[in-house]
Structures are given as C-alpha cells and as structure tokens.
Protein backbone atom coordinates (compact mmCIF):
# COMPACT_ATOMS: atom_id res chain seq x y z
CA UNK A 1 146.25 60.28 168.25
CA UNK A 2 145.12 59.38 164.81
CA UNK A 3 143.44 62.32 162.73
CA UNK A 4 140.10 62.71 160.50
CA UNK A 5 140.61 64.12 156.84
CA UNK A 6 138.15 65.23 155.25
CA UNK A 7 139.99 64.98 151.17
CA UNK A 8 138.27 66.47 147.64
CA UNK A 9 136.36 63.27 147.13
CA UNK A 10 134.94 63.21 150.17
CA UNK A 11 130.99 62.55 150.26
CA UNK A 12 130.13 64.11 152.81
CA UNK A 13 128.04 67.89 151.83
CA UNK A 14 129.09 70.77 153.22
CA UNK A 15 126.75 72.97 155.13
CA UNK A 16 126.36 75.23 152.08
CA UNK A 17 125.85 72.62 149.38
CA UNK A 18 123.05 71.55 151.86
CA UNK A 19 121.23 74.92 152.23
CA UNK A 20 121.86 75.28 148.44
CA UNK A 21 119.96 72.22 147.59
CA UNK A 22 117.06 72.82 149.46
CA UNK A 23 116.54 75.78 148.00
CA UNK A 24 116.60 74.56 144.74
CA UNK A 25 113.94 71.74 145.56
CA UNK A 26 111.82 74.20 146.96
CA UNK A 27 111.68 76.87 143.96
CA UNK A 28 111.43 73.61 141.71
CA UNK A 29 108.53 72.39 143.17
CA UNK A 30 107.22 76.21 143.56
CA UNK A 31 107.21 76.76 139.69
CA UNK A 32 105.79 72.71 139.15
CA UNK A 33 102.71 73.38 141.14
CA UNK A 34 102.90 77.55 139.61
CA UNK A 35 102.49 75.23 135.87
CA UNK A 36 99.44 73.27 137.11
CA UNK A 37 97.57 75.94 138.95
CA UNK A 38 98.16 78.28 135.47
CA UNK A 39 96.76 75.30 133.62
CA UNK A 40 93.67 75.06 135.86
CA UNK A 41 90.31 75.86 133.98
CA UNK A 42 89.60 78.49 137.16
CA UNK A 43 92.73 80.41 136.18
CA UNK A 44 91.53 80.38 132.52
CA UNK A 45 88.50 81.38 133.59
CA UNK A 46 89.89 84.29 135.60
CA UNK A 47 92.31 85.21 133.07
CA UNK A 48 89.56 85.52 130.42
CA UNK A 49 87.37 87.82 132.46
CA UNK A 50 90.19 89.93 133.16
CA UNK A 51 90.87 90.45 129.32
CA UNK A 52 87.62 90.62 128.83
CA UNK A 53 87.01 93.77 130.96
CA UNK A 54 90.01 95.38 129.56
CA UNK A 55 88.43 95.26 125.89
CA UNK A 56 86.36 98.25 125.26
CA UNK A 57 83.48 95.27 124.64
CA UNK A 58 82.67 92.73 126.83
CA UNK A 59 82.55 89.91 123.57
CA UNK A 60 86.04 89.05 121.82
CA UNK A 61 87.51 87.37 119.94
CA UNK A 62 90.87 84.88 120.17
CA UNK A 63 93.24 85.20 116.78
CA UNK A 64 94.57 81.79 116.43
CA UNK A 65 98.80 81.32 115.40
CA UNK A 66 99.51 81.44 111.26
CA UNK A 67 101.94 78.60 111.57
CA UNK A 68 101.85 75.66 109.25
CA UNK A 69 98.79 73.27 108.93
CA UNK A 70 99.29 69.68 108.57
CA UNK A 71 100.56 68.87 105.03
CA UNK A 72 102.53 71.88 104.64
CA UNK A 73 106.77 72.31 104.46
CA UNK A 74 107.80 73.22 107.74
CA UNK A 75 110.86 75.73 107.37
CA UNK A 76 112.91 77.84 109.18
CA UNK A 77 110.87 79.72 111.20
CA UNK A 78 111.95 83.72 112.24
CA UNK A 79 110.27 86.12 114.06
CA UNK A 80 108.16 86.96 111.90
CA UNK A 81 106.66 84.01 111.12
CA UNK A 82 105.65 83.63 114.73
CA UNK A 83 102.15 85.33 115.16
CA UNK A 84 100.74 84.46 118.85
CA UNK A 85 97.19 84.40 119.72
CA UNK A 86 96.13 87.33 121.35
CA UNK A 87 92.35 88.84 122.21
CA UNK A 88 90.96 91.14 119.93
CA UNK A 89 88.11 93.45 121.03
CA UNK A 90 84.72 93.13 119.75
CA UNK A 91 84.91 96.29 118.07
CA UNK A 92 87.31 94.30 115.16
CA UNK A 93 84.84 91.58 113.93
CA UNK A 94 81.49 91.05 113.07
CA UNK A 95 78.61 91.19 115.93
CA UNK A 96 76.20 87.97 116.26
CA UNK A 97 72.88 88.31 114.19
CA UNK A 98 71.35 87.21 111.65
CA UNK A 99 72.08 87.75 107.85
CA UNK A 100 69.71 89.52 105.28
CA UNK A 101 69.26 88.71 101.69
CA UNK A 102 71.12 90.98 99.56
CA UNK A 103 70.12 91.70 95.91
CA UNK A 104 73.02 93.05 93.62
CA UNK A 105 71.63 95.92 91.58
CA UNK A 106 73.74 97.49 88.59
CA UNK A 107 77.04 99.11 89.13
CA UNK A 108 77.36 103.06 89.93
CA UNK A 109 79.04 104.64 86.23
CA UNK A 110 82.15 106.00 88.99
CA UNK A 111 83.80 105.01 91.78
CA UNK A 112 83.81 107.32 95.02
CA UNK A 113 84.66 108.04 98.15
CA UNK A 114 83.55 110.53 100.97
CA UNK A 115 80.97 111.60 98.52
CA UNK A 116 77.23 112.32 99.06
CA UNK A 117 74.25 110.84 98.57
CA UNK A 118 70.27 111.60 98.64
CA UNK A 119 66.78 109.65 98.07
CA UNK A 120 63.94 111.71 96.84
CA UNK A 121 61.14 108.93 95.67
CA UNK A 122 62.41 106.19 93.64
CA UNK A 123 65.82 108.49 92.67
CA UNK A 124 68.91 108.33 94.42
CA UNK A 125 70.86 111.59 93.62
CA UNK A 126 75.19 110.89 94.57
CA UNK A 127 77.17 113.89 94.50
CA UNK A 128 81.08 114.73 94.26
CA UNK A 129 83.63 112.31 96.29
CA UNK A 130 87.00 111.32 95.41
CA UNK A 131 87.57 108.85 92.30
CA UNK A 132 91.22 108.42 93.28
CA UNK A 133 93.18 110.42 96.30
CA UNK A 134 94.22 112.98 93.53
CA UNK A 135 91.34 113.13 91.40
CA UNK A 136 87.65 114.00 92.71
CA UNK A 137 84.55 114.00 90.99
CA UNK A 138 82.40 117.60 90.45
CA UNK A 139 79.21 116.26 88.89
CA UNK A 140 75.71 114.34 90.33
CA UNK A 141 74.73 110.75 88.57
CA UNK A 142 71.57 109.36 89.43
CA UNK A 143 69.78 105.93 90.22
CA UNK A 144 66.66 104.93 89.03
CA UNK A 145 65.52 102.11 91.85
CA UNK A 146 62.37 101.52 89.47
CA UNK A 147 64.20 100.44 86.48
CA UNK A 148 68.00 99.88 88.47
CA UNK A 149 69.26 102.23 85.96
CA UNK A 150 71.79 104.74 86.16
CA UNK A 151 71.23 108.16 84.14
CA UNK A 152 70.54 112.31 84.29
CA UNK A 153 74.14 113.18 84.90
CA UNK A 154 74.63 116.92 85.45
CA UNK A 155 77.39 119.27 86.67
CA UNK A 156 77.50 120.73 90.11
CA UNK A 157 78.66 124.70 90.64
CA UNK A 158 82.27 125.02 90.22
CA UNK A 159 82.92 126.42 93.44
CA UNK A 160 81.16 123.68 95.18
CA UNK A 161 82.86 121.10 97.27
CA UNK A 162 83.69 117.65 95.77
CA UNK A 163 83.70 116.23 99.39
CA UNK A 164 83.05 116.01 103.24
CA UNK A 165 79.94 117.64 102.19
CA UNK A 166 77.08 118.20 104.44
CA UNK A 167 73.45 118.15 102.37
CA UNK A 168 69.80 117.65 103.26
CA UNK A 169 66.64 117.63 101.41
CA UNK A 170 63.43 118.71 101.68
CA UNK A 171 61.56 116.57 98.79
CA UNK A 172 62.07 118.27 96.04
CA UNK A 173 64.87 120.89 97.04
CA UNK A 174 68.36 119.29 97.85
CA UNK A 175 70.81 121.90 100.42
CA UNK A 176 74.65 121.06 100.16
CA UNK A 177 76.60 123.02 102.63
CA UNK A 178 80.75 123.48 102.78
CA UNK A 179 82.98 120.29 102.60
CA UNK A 180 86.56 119.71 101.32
CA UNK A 181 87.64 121.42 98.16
CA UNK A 182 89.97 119.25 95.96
CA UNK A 183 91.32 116.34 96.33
CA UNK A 184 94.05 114.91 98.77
CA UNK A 185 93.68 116.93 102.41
CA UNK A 186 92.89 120.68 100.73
CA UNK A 187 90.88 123.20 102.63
CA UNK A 188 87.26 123.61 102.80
CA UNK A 189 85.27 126.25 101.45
CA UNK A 190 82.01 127.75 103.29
CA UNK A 191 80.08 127.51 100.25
CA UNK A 192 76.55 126.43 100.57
CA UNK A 193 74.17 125.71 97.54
CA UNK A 194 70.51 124.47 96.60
CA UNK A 195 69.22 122.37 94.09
CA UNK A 196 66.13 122.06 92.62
CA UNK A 197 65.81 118.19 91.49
CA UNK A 198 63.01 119.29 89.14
CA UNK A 199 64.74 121.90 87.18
CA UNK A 200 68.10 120.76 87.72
CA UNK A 201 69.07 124.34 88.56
CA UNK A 202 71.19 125.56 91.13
CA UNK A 203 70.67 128.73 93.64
CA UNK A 204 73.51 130.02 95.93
CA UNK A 205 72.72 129.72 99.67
CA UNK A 206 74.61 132.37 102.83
CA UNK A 207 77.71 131.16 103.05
CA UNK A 208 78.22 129.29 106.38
CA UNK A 209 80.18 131.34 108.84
CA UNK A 210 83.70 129.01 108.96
CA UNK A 211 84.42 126.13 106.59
CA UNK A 212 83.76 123.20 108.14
CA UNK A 213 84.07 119.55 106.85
CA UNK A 214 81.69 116.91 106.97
CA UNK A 215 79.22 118.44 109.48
CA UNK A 216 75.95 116.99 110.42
CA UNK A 217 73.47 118.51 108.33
CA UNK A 218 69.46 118.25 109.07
CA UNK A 219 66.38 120.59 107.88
CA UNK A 220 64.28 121.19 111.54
CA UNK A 221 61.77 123.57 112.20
CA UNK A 222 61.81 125.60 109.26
CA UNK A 223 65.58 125.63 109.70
CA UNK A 224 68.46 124.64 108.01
CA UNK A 225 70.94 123.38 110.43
CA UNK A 226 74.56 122.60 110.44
CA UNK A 227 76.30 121.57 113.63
CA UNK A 228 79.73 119.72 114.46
CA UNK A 229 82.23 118.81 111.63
CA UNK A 230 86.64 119.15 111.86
CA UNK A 231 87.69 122.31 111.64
CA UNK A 232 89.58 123.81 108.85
CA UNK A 233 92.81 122.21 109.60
CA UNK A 234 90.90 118.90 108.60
CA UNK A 235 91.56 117.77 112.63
CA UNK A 236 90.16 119.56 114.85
CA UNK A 237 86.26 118.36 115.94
CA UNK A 238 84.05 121.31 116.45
CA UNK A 239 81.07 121.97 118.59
CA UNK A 240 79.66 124.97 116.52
CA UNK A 241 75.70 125.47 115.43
CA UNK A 242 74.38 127.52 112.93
CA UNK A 243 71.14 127.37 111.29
CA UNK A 244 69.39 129.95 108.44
CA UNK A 245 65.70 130.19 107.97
CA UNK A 246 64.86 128.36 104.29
CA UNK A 247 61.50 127.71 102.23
CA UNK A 248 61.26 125.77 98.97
CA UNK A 249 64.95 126.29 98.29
CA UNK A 250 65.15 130.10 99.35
CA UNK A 251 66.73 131.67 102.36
CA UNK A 252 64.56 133.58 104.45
CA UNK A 253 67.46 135.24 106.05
CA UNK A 254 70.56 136.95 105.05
CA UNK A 255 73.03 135.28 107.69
CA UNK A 256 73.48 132.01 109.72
CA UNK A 257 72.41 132.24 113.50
CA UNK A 258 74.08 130.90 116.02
CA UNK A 259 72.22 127.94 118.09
CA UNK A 260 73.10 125.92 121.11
CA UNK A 261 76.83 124.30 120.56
CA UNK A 262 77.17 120.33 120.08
CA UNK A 263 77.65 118.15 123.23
CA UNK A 264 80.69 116.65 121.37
CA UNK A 265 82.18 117.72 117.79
CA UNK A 266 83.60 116.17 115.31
CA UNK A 267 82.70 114.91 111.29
CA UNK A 268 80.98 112.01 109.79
CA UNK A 269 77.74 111.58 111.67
CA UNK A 270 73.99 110.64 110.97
CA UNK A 271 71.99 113.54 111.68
CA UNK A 272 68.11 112.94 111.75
CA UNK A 273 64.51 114.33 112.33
CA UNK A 274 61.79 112.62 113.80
CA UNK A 275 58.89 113.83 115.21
CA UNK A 276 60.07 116.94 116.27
CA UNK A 277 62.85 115.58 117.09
CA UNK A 278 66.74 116.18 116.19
CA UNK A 279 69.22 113.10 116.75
CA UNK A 280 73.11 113.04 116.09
CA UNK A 281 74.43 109.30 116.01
CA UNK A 282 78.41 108.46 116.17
CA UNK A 283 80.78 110.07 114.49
CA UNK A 284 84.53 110.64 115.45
CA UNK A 285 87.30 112.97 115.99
CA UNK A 286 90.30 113.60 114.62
CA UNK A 287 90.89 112.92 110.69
CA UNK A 288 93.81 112.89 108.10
CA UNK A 289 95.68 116.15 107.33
CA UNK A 290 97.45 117.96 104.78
CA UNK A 291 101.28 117.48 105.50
CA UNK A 292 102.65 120.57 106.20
CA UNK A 293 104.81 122.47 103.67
CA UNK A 294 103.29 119.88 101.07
CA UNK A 295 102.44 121.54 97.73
CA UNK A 296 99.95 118.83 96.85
CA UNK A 297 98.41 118.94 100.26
CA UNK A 298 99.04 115.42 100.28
CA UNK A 299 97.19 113.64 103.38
CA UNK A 300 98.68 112.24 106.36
CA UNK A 301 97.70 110.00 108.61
CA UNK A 302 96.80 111.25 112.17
CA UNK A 303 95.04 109.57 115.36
CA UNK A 304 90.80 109.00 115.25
CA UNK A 305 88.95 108.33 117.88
CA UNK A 306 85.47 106.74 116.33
CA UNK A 307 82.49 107.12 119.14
CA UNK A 308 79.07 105.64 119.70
CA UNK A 309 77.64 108.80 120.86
CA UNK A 310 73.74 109.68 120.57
CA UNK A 311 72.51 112.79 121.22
CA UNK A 312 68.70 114.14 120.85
CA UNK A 313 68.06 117.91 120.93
CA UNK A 314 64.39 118.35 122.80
CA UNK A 315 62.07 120.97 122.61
CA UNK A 316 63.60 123.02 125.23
CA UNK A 317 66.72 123.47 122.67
CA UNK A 318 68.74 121.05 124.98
CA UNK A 319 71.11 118.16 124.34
CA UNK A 320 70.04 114.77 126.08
CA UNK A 321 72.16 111.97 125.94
CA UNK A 322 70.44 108.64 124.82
CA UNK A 323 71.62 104.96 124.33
CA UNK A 324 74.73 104.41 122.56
CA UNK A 325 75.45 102.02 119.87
CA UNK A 326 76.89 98.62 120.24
CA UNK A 327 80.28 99.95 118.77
CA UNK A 328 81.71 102.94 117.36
CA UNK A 329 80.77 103.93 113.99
CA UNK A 330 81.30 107.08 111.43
CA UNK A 331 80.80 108.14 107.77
CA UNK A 332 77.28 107.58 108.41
CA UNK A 333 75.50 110.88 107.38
CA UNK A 334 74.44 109.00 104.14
CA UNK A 335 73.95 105.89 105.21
CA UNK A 336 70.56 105.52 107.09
CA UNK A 337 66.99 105.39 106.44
CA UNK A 338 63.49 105.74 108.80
CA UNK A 339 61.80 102.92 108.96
CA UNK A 340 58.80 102.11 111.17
CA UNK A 341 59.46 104.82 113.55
CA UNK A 342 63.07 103.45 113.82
CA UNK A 343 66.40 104.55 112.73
CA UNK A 344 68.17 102.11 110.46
CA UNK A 345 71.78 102.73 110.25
CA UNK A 346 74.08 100.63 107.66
CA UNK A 347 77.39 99.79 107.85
CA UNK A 348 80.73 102.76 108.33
CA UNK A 349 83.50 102.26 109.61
CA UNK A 350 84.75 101.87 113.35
CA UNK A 351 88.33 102.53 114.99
CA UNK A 352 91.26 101.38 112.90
CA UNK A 353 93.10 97.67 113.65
CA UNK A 354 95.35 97.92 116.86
CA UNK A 355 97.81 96.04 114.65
CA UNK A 356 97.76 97.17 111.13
CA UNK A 357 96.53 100.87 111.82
CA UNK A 358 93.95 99.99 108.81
CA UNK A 359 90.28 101.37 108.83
CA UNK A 360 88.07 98.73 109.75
CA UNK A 361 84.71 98.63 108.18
CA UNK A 362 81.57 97.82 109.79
CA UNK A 363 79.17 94.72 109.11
CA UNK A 364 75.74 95.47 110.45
CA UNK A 365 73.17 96.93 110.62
CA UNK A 366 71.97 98.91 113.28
CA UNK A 367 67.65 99.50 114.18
CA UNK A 368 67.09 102.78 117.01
CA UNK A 369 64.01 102.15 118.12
CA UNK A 370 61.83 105.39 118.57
CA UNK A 371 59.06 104.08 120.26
CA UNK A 372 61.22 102.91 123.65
CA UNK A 373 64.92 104.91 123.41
CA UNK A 374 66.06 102.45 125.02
CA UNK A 375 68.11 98.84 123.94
CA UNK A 376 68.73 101.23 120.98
CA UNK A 377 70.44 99.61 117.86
CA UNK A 378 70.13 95.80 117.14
CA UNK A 379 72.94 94.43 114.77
CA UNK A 380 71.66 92.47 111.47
CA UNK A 381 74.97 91.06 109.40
CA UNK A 382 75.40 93.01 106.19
CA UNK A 383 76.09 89.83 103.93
CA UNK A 384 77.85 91.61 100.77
CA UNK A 385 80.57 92.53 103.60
CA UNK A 386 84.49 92.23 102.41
CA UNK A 387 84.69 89.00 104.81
CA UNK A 388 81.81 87.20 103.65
CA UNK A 389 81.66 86.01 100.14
CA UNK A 390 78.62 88.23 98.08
CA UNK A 391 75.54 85.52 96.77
C-alpha cells in the first residue's frame, strides 16, 4: 500500500498557518478602514469639539509645525527640531475685535515695574516700582497730558514702599497704603501715607494692621478701604478688610476697622467706585517668593493662578458675584478708567504659557457696562501690543 508524504516543500498550509493568516487580514483591514474613518471630516469635527471643551475657552487656536519652508536647507532633523501642532487655549492669543488708533506720546524719564500710578486732571502722578529686579525706584515723576511733558519730580517718605503698593485718590489728596519694601521678593511694610498733590507734602496715615502686598485699594463712603492682597510671605492670597475713616487727607480715626472679608483674596486687582457702588475685577493668587535662606531675598518662581472674578459689594455690605471677564487678567489696579458709566479695563497680564512658563500679556481692552451688568467686558485690540508692530 503506497504512502502520502507530506515533505518541507510541501504547499499545502497547515491548520495554524491558516488561522494565522486570517487573522492578520482581518486586523489589516481593521486598522485600513480605523485610517479612513480617523480621516473623516465627522471625526475632525468630533475631535475638535472635544479639545475644544477641554480648553478653559471655548475659541483656540492651532500652533502650526516650525519645520523648514520651501527654499530652505533641509538638515538633520532631532527632536528638537520637531515641534507638533497642538491646540492652544484662547486664553494665549489675542481675542477678535477691532483695533484702536494709538498715538505715541513721549517716553516716561524711568523704566518700571509693579509701580503705581494716579490721574488727577490733566496730571498723571507714577510712583516707586522696580527699575531692575535689584534696584527700585523711591521717588514720583509726573505727566503733563496737556503739553505730553514729563516734569515735578519729588521724593517719596523713606519708609514708604517702592512697590505692590495699594493707593487711591480723592482729587487732590493721593492715599498709598503698604506694598513691598526693596527690591527682589523683600517683605512688606504696613506703612500707609498721604499726599497732598498741591503742596507736595506728605502726612503719615494708621498703619494698616498686617503688611499686605498689592491689595485692592478704593476710597467709599467716607472710607478708606483696603481689602485682599498676598500675605507677607509674598504667596499667600488674603481675604482681609480694613477700612479707616479719612477727610481731605486726615484720618478721622486712630485705627483700621475691620469690614466684611473678600469673597476671594489675592493681589493685583482693579478696585472701583461707582455710584455707590464697590467692584473688585480679576486678580490672582499665588506670586513669586523670596528663596528661603537667600540673603538677597532673591525671587523665585512659584505657581499663579490668574482669575476673571467680579465682585460688587451692595448696600447691605454684601459680596454679589457679577459677570466675569472673557479671560483672566491681573496687575490691573492702575490700569482702568470710567467712562460713560462703564468700566474700561486695559491690558495685564493672564496665566503664564503652558509651554514656556512665561507671563503672557494681555491685548485688549475690556468695557463693564454699568447700565446692564450683564455681557460685561467687550475686547477692543490694544494695537501697540508686543505682537503687533506699533504705527
């Protein structure tokens, strides 16, 4: 009886070989069909939306790849040449609107930072602020907007603060209240002050109860109040309230008194009166600190949250929460201006760059309208900003 052999070079597929290739043909045509459903517009669609509601802000942006335009030397490429696109929150770039004519006026004689600045008629009074991390400034220039000069430079107290400051005026009188003493990340001091722009003289105020920096500062009621601010590790955001009876410059009481605390604390916020009203707009918490066991106090950088927070205290001495603003924005307390029964905020800065940890500045302008409280701020593009070239 002959035999069947079945030798090495057979054709025949073994019953494994045969399972095996099936289930390759399957997962191959599983990941084909996987590539063309991904490249679908729906799934782009989908995808978007999804990233979309994970950014803080429903409007984003997508950061196109640095690699090399047409024309250029392609290399070697590493890993760090490779940038991919990714979304970026709207927070990061500039809101829609449209741009405002900008007029350059003449140059302030110093540079600063974290300084202090007030309006009384057609002068601008700027006070203190860093000129470089170690050096701050301890005296007040002034800006003519008549004549766009610069002139009447004067000293401030020498135990006043050069920064963080909180300050308010009345029309004539100007109140400056604690703030950062020094330069780098040195302690605050509670020293408050008031100057009379017509004499150029300065009276010592109470001092405030605990240093605080950068608190928000407003004159209400016959009051001068000081609320929020980072506590006197420079970090911490505070809730505390104070406020100390004043007329034309002079208390009318020997201590602070304490008031209903701040919904939320923290430094850097615009703090404003209208019609009997008190408003606190953004802000943040958290700030840069003095590394420990330095002898410089030399600042270090910790985490800051930046909010959009607006707060109104009513007649019945309570906190209501009104509309926020389209993004989050501090180191405003200088930097807005009633106009038309409406609160005109300009510029700040908002949370740092998820990638390069750098502050990111803000390019708008925001309106509050007073009249409605609602649909609050409406964003006009600043056009002097650092990504659009100055006229």
């Amino acid at each position: 009886m002959g035999r069947s052999f079945v030798g090495k070079n057979s054709t025949t597929p073994s019953p494994a070989r045969v399972v095996l290739s099936i289930f390759v043909m399957i997962l191959g045509f599983a990941l084909v069909a996987d590539f063309f459903w991904a490249s679908s517009s729906k799934f782009t669609s989908s995808y978007l939306n999804i990233a979309s509601n994970w950014s803080p802000y429903h409007n984003s942006i997508i950061l196109p790849n640095n690699g090399p335009q047409k024309g250029e030397n392609i290399g070697v490429k590493t890993k760090k040449d490779v940038v991919p696109k990714r979304i970026l929150p709207a927070t990061f770039q500039d809101l829609p609107a449209p741009e405002l004519k900008w007029e350059k006026m003449k140059a302030a004689p110093v540079p600063r930072l974290d300084g202090a600045a007030i309006q009384i008629k057609n002068l601008l009074y700027v006070f203190a602020g860093y000129g470089s991390i170690d050096y701050v400034h301890s005296h007040v220039d002034i800006y003519n907007f008549t004549d766009n000069t610069w002139g009447g430079r004067f000293d401030m107290p020498r135990e006043m603060a050069h920064s963080h400051l909180g300050m308010v005026t009345d029309g004539r009188y100007i109140y400056v209240v604690t703030g950062q003493y020094g330069p780098q990340c040195r302690g605050p001091t509670a020293h408050t002050f008031v100057l009379d722009t017509e004499t150029k003289k300065w009276q010592d105020l109470p001092p405030l109860p605990v240093p605080r920096y950068a608190p928000a500062t407003q004159l209400w009621r016959g009051r001068l109040h000081v609320m929020g601010g980072s506590g006197e590790n420079r970090y911490t955001p505070e809730v505390d309230h104070w406020s100390l009876a004043v007329k034309d410059g002079k208390p009318l009481e020997k201590e602070w008194r304490t008031e209903i605390p701040i919904p939320r604390g923290g430094p850097h916020r615009a703090c404003v009166v209208v019609d009997d009203r008190l408003l606190v707009i953004g802000g943040q918490e958290g700030d840069f600190m003095a590394k420990p066991g330095s002898p410089i106090f030399k600042c270090s950088r910790r985490n800051e949250v930046v909010y959009d927070d607006v707060y109104m205290l009513d007649d019945e001495m309570k906190w209501k929460v009104l509309p926020s603003m389209p993004k989050p924005d501090s180191h405003i307390e200088f930097a807005w201006v009633l106009v038309n029964n409406s609160i005109v905020i300009v510029g700040g800065t908002t949370e740092k760059h998820p990638t390069t940890k750098k502050m990111v500045l803000v390019g708008e302008i925001f309106q509050f309208n007073l009249n409605t409280l609602v649909s609050a701020f409406y964003p006009f593009n600043i056009l002097c900003h650092p990504h659009v070239k100055c006229s």
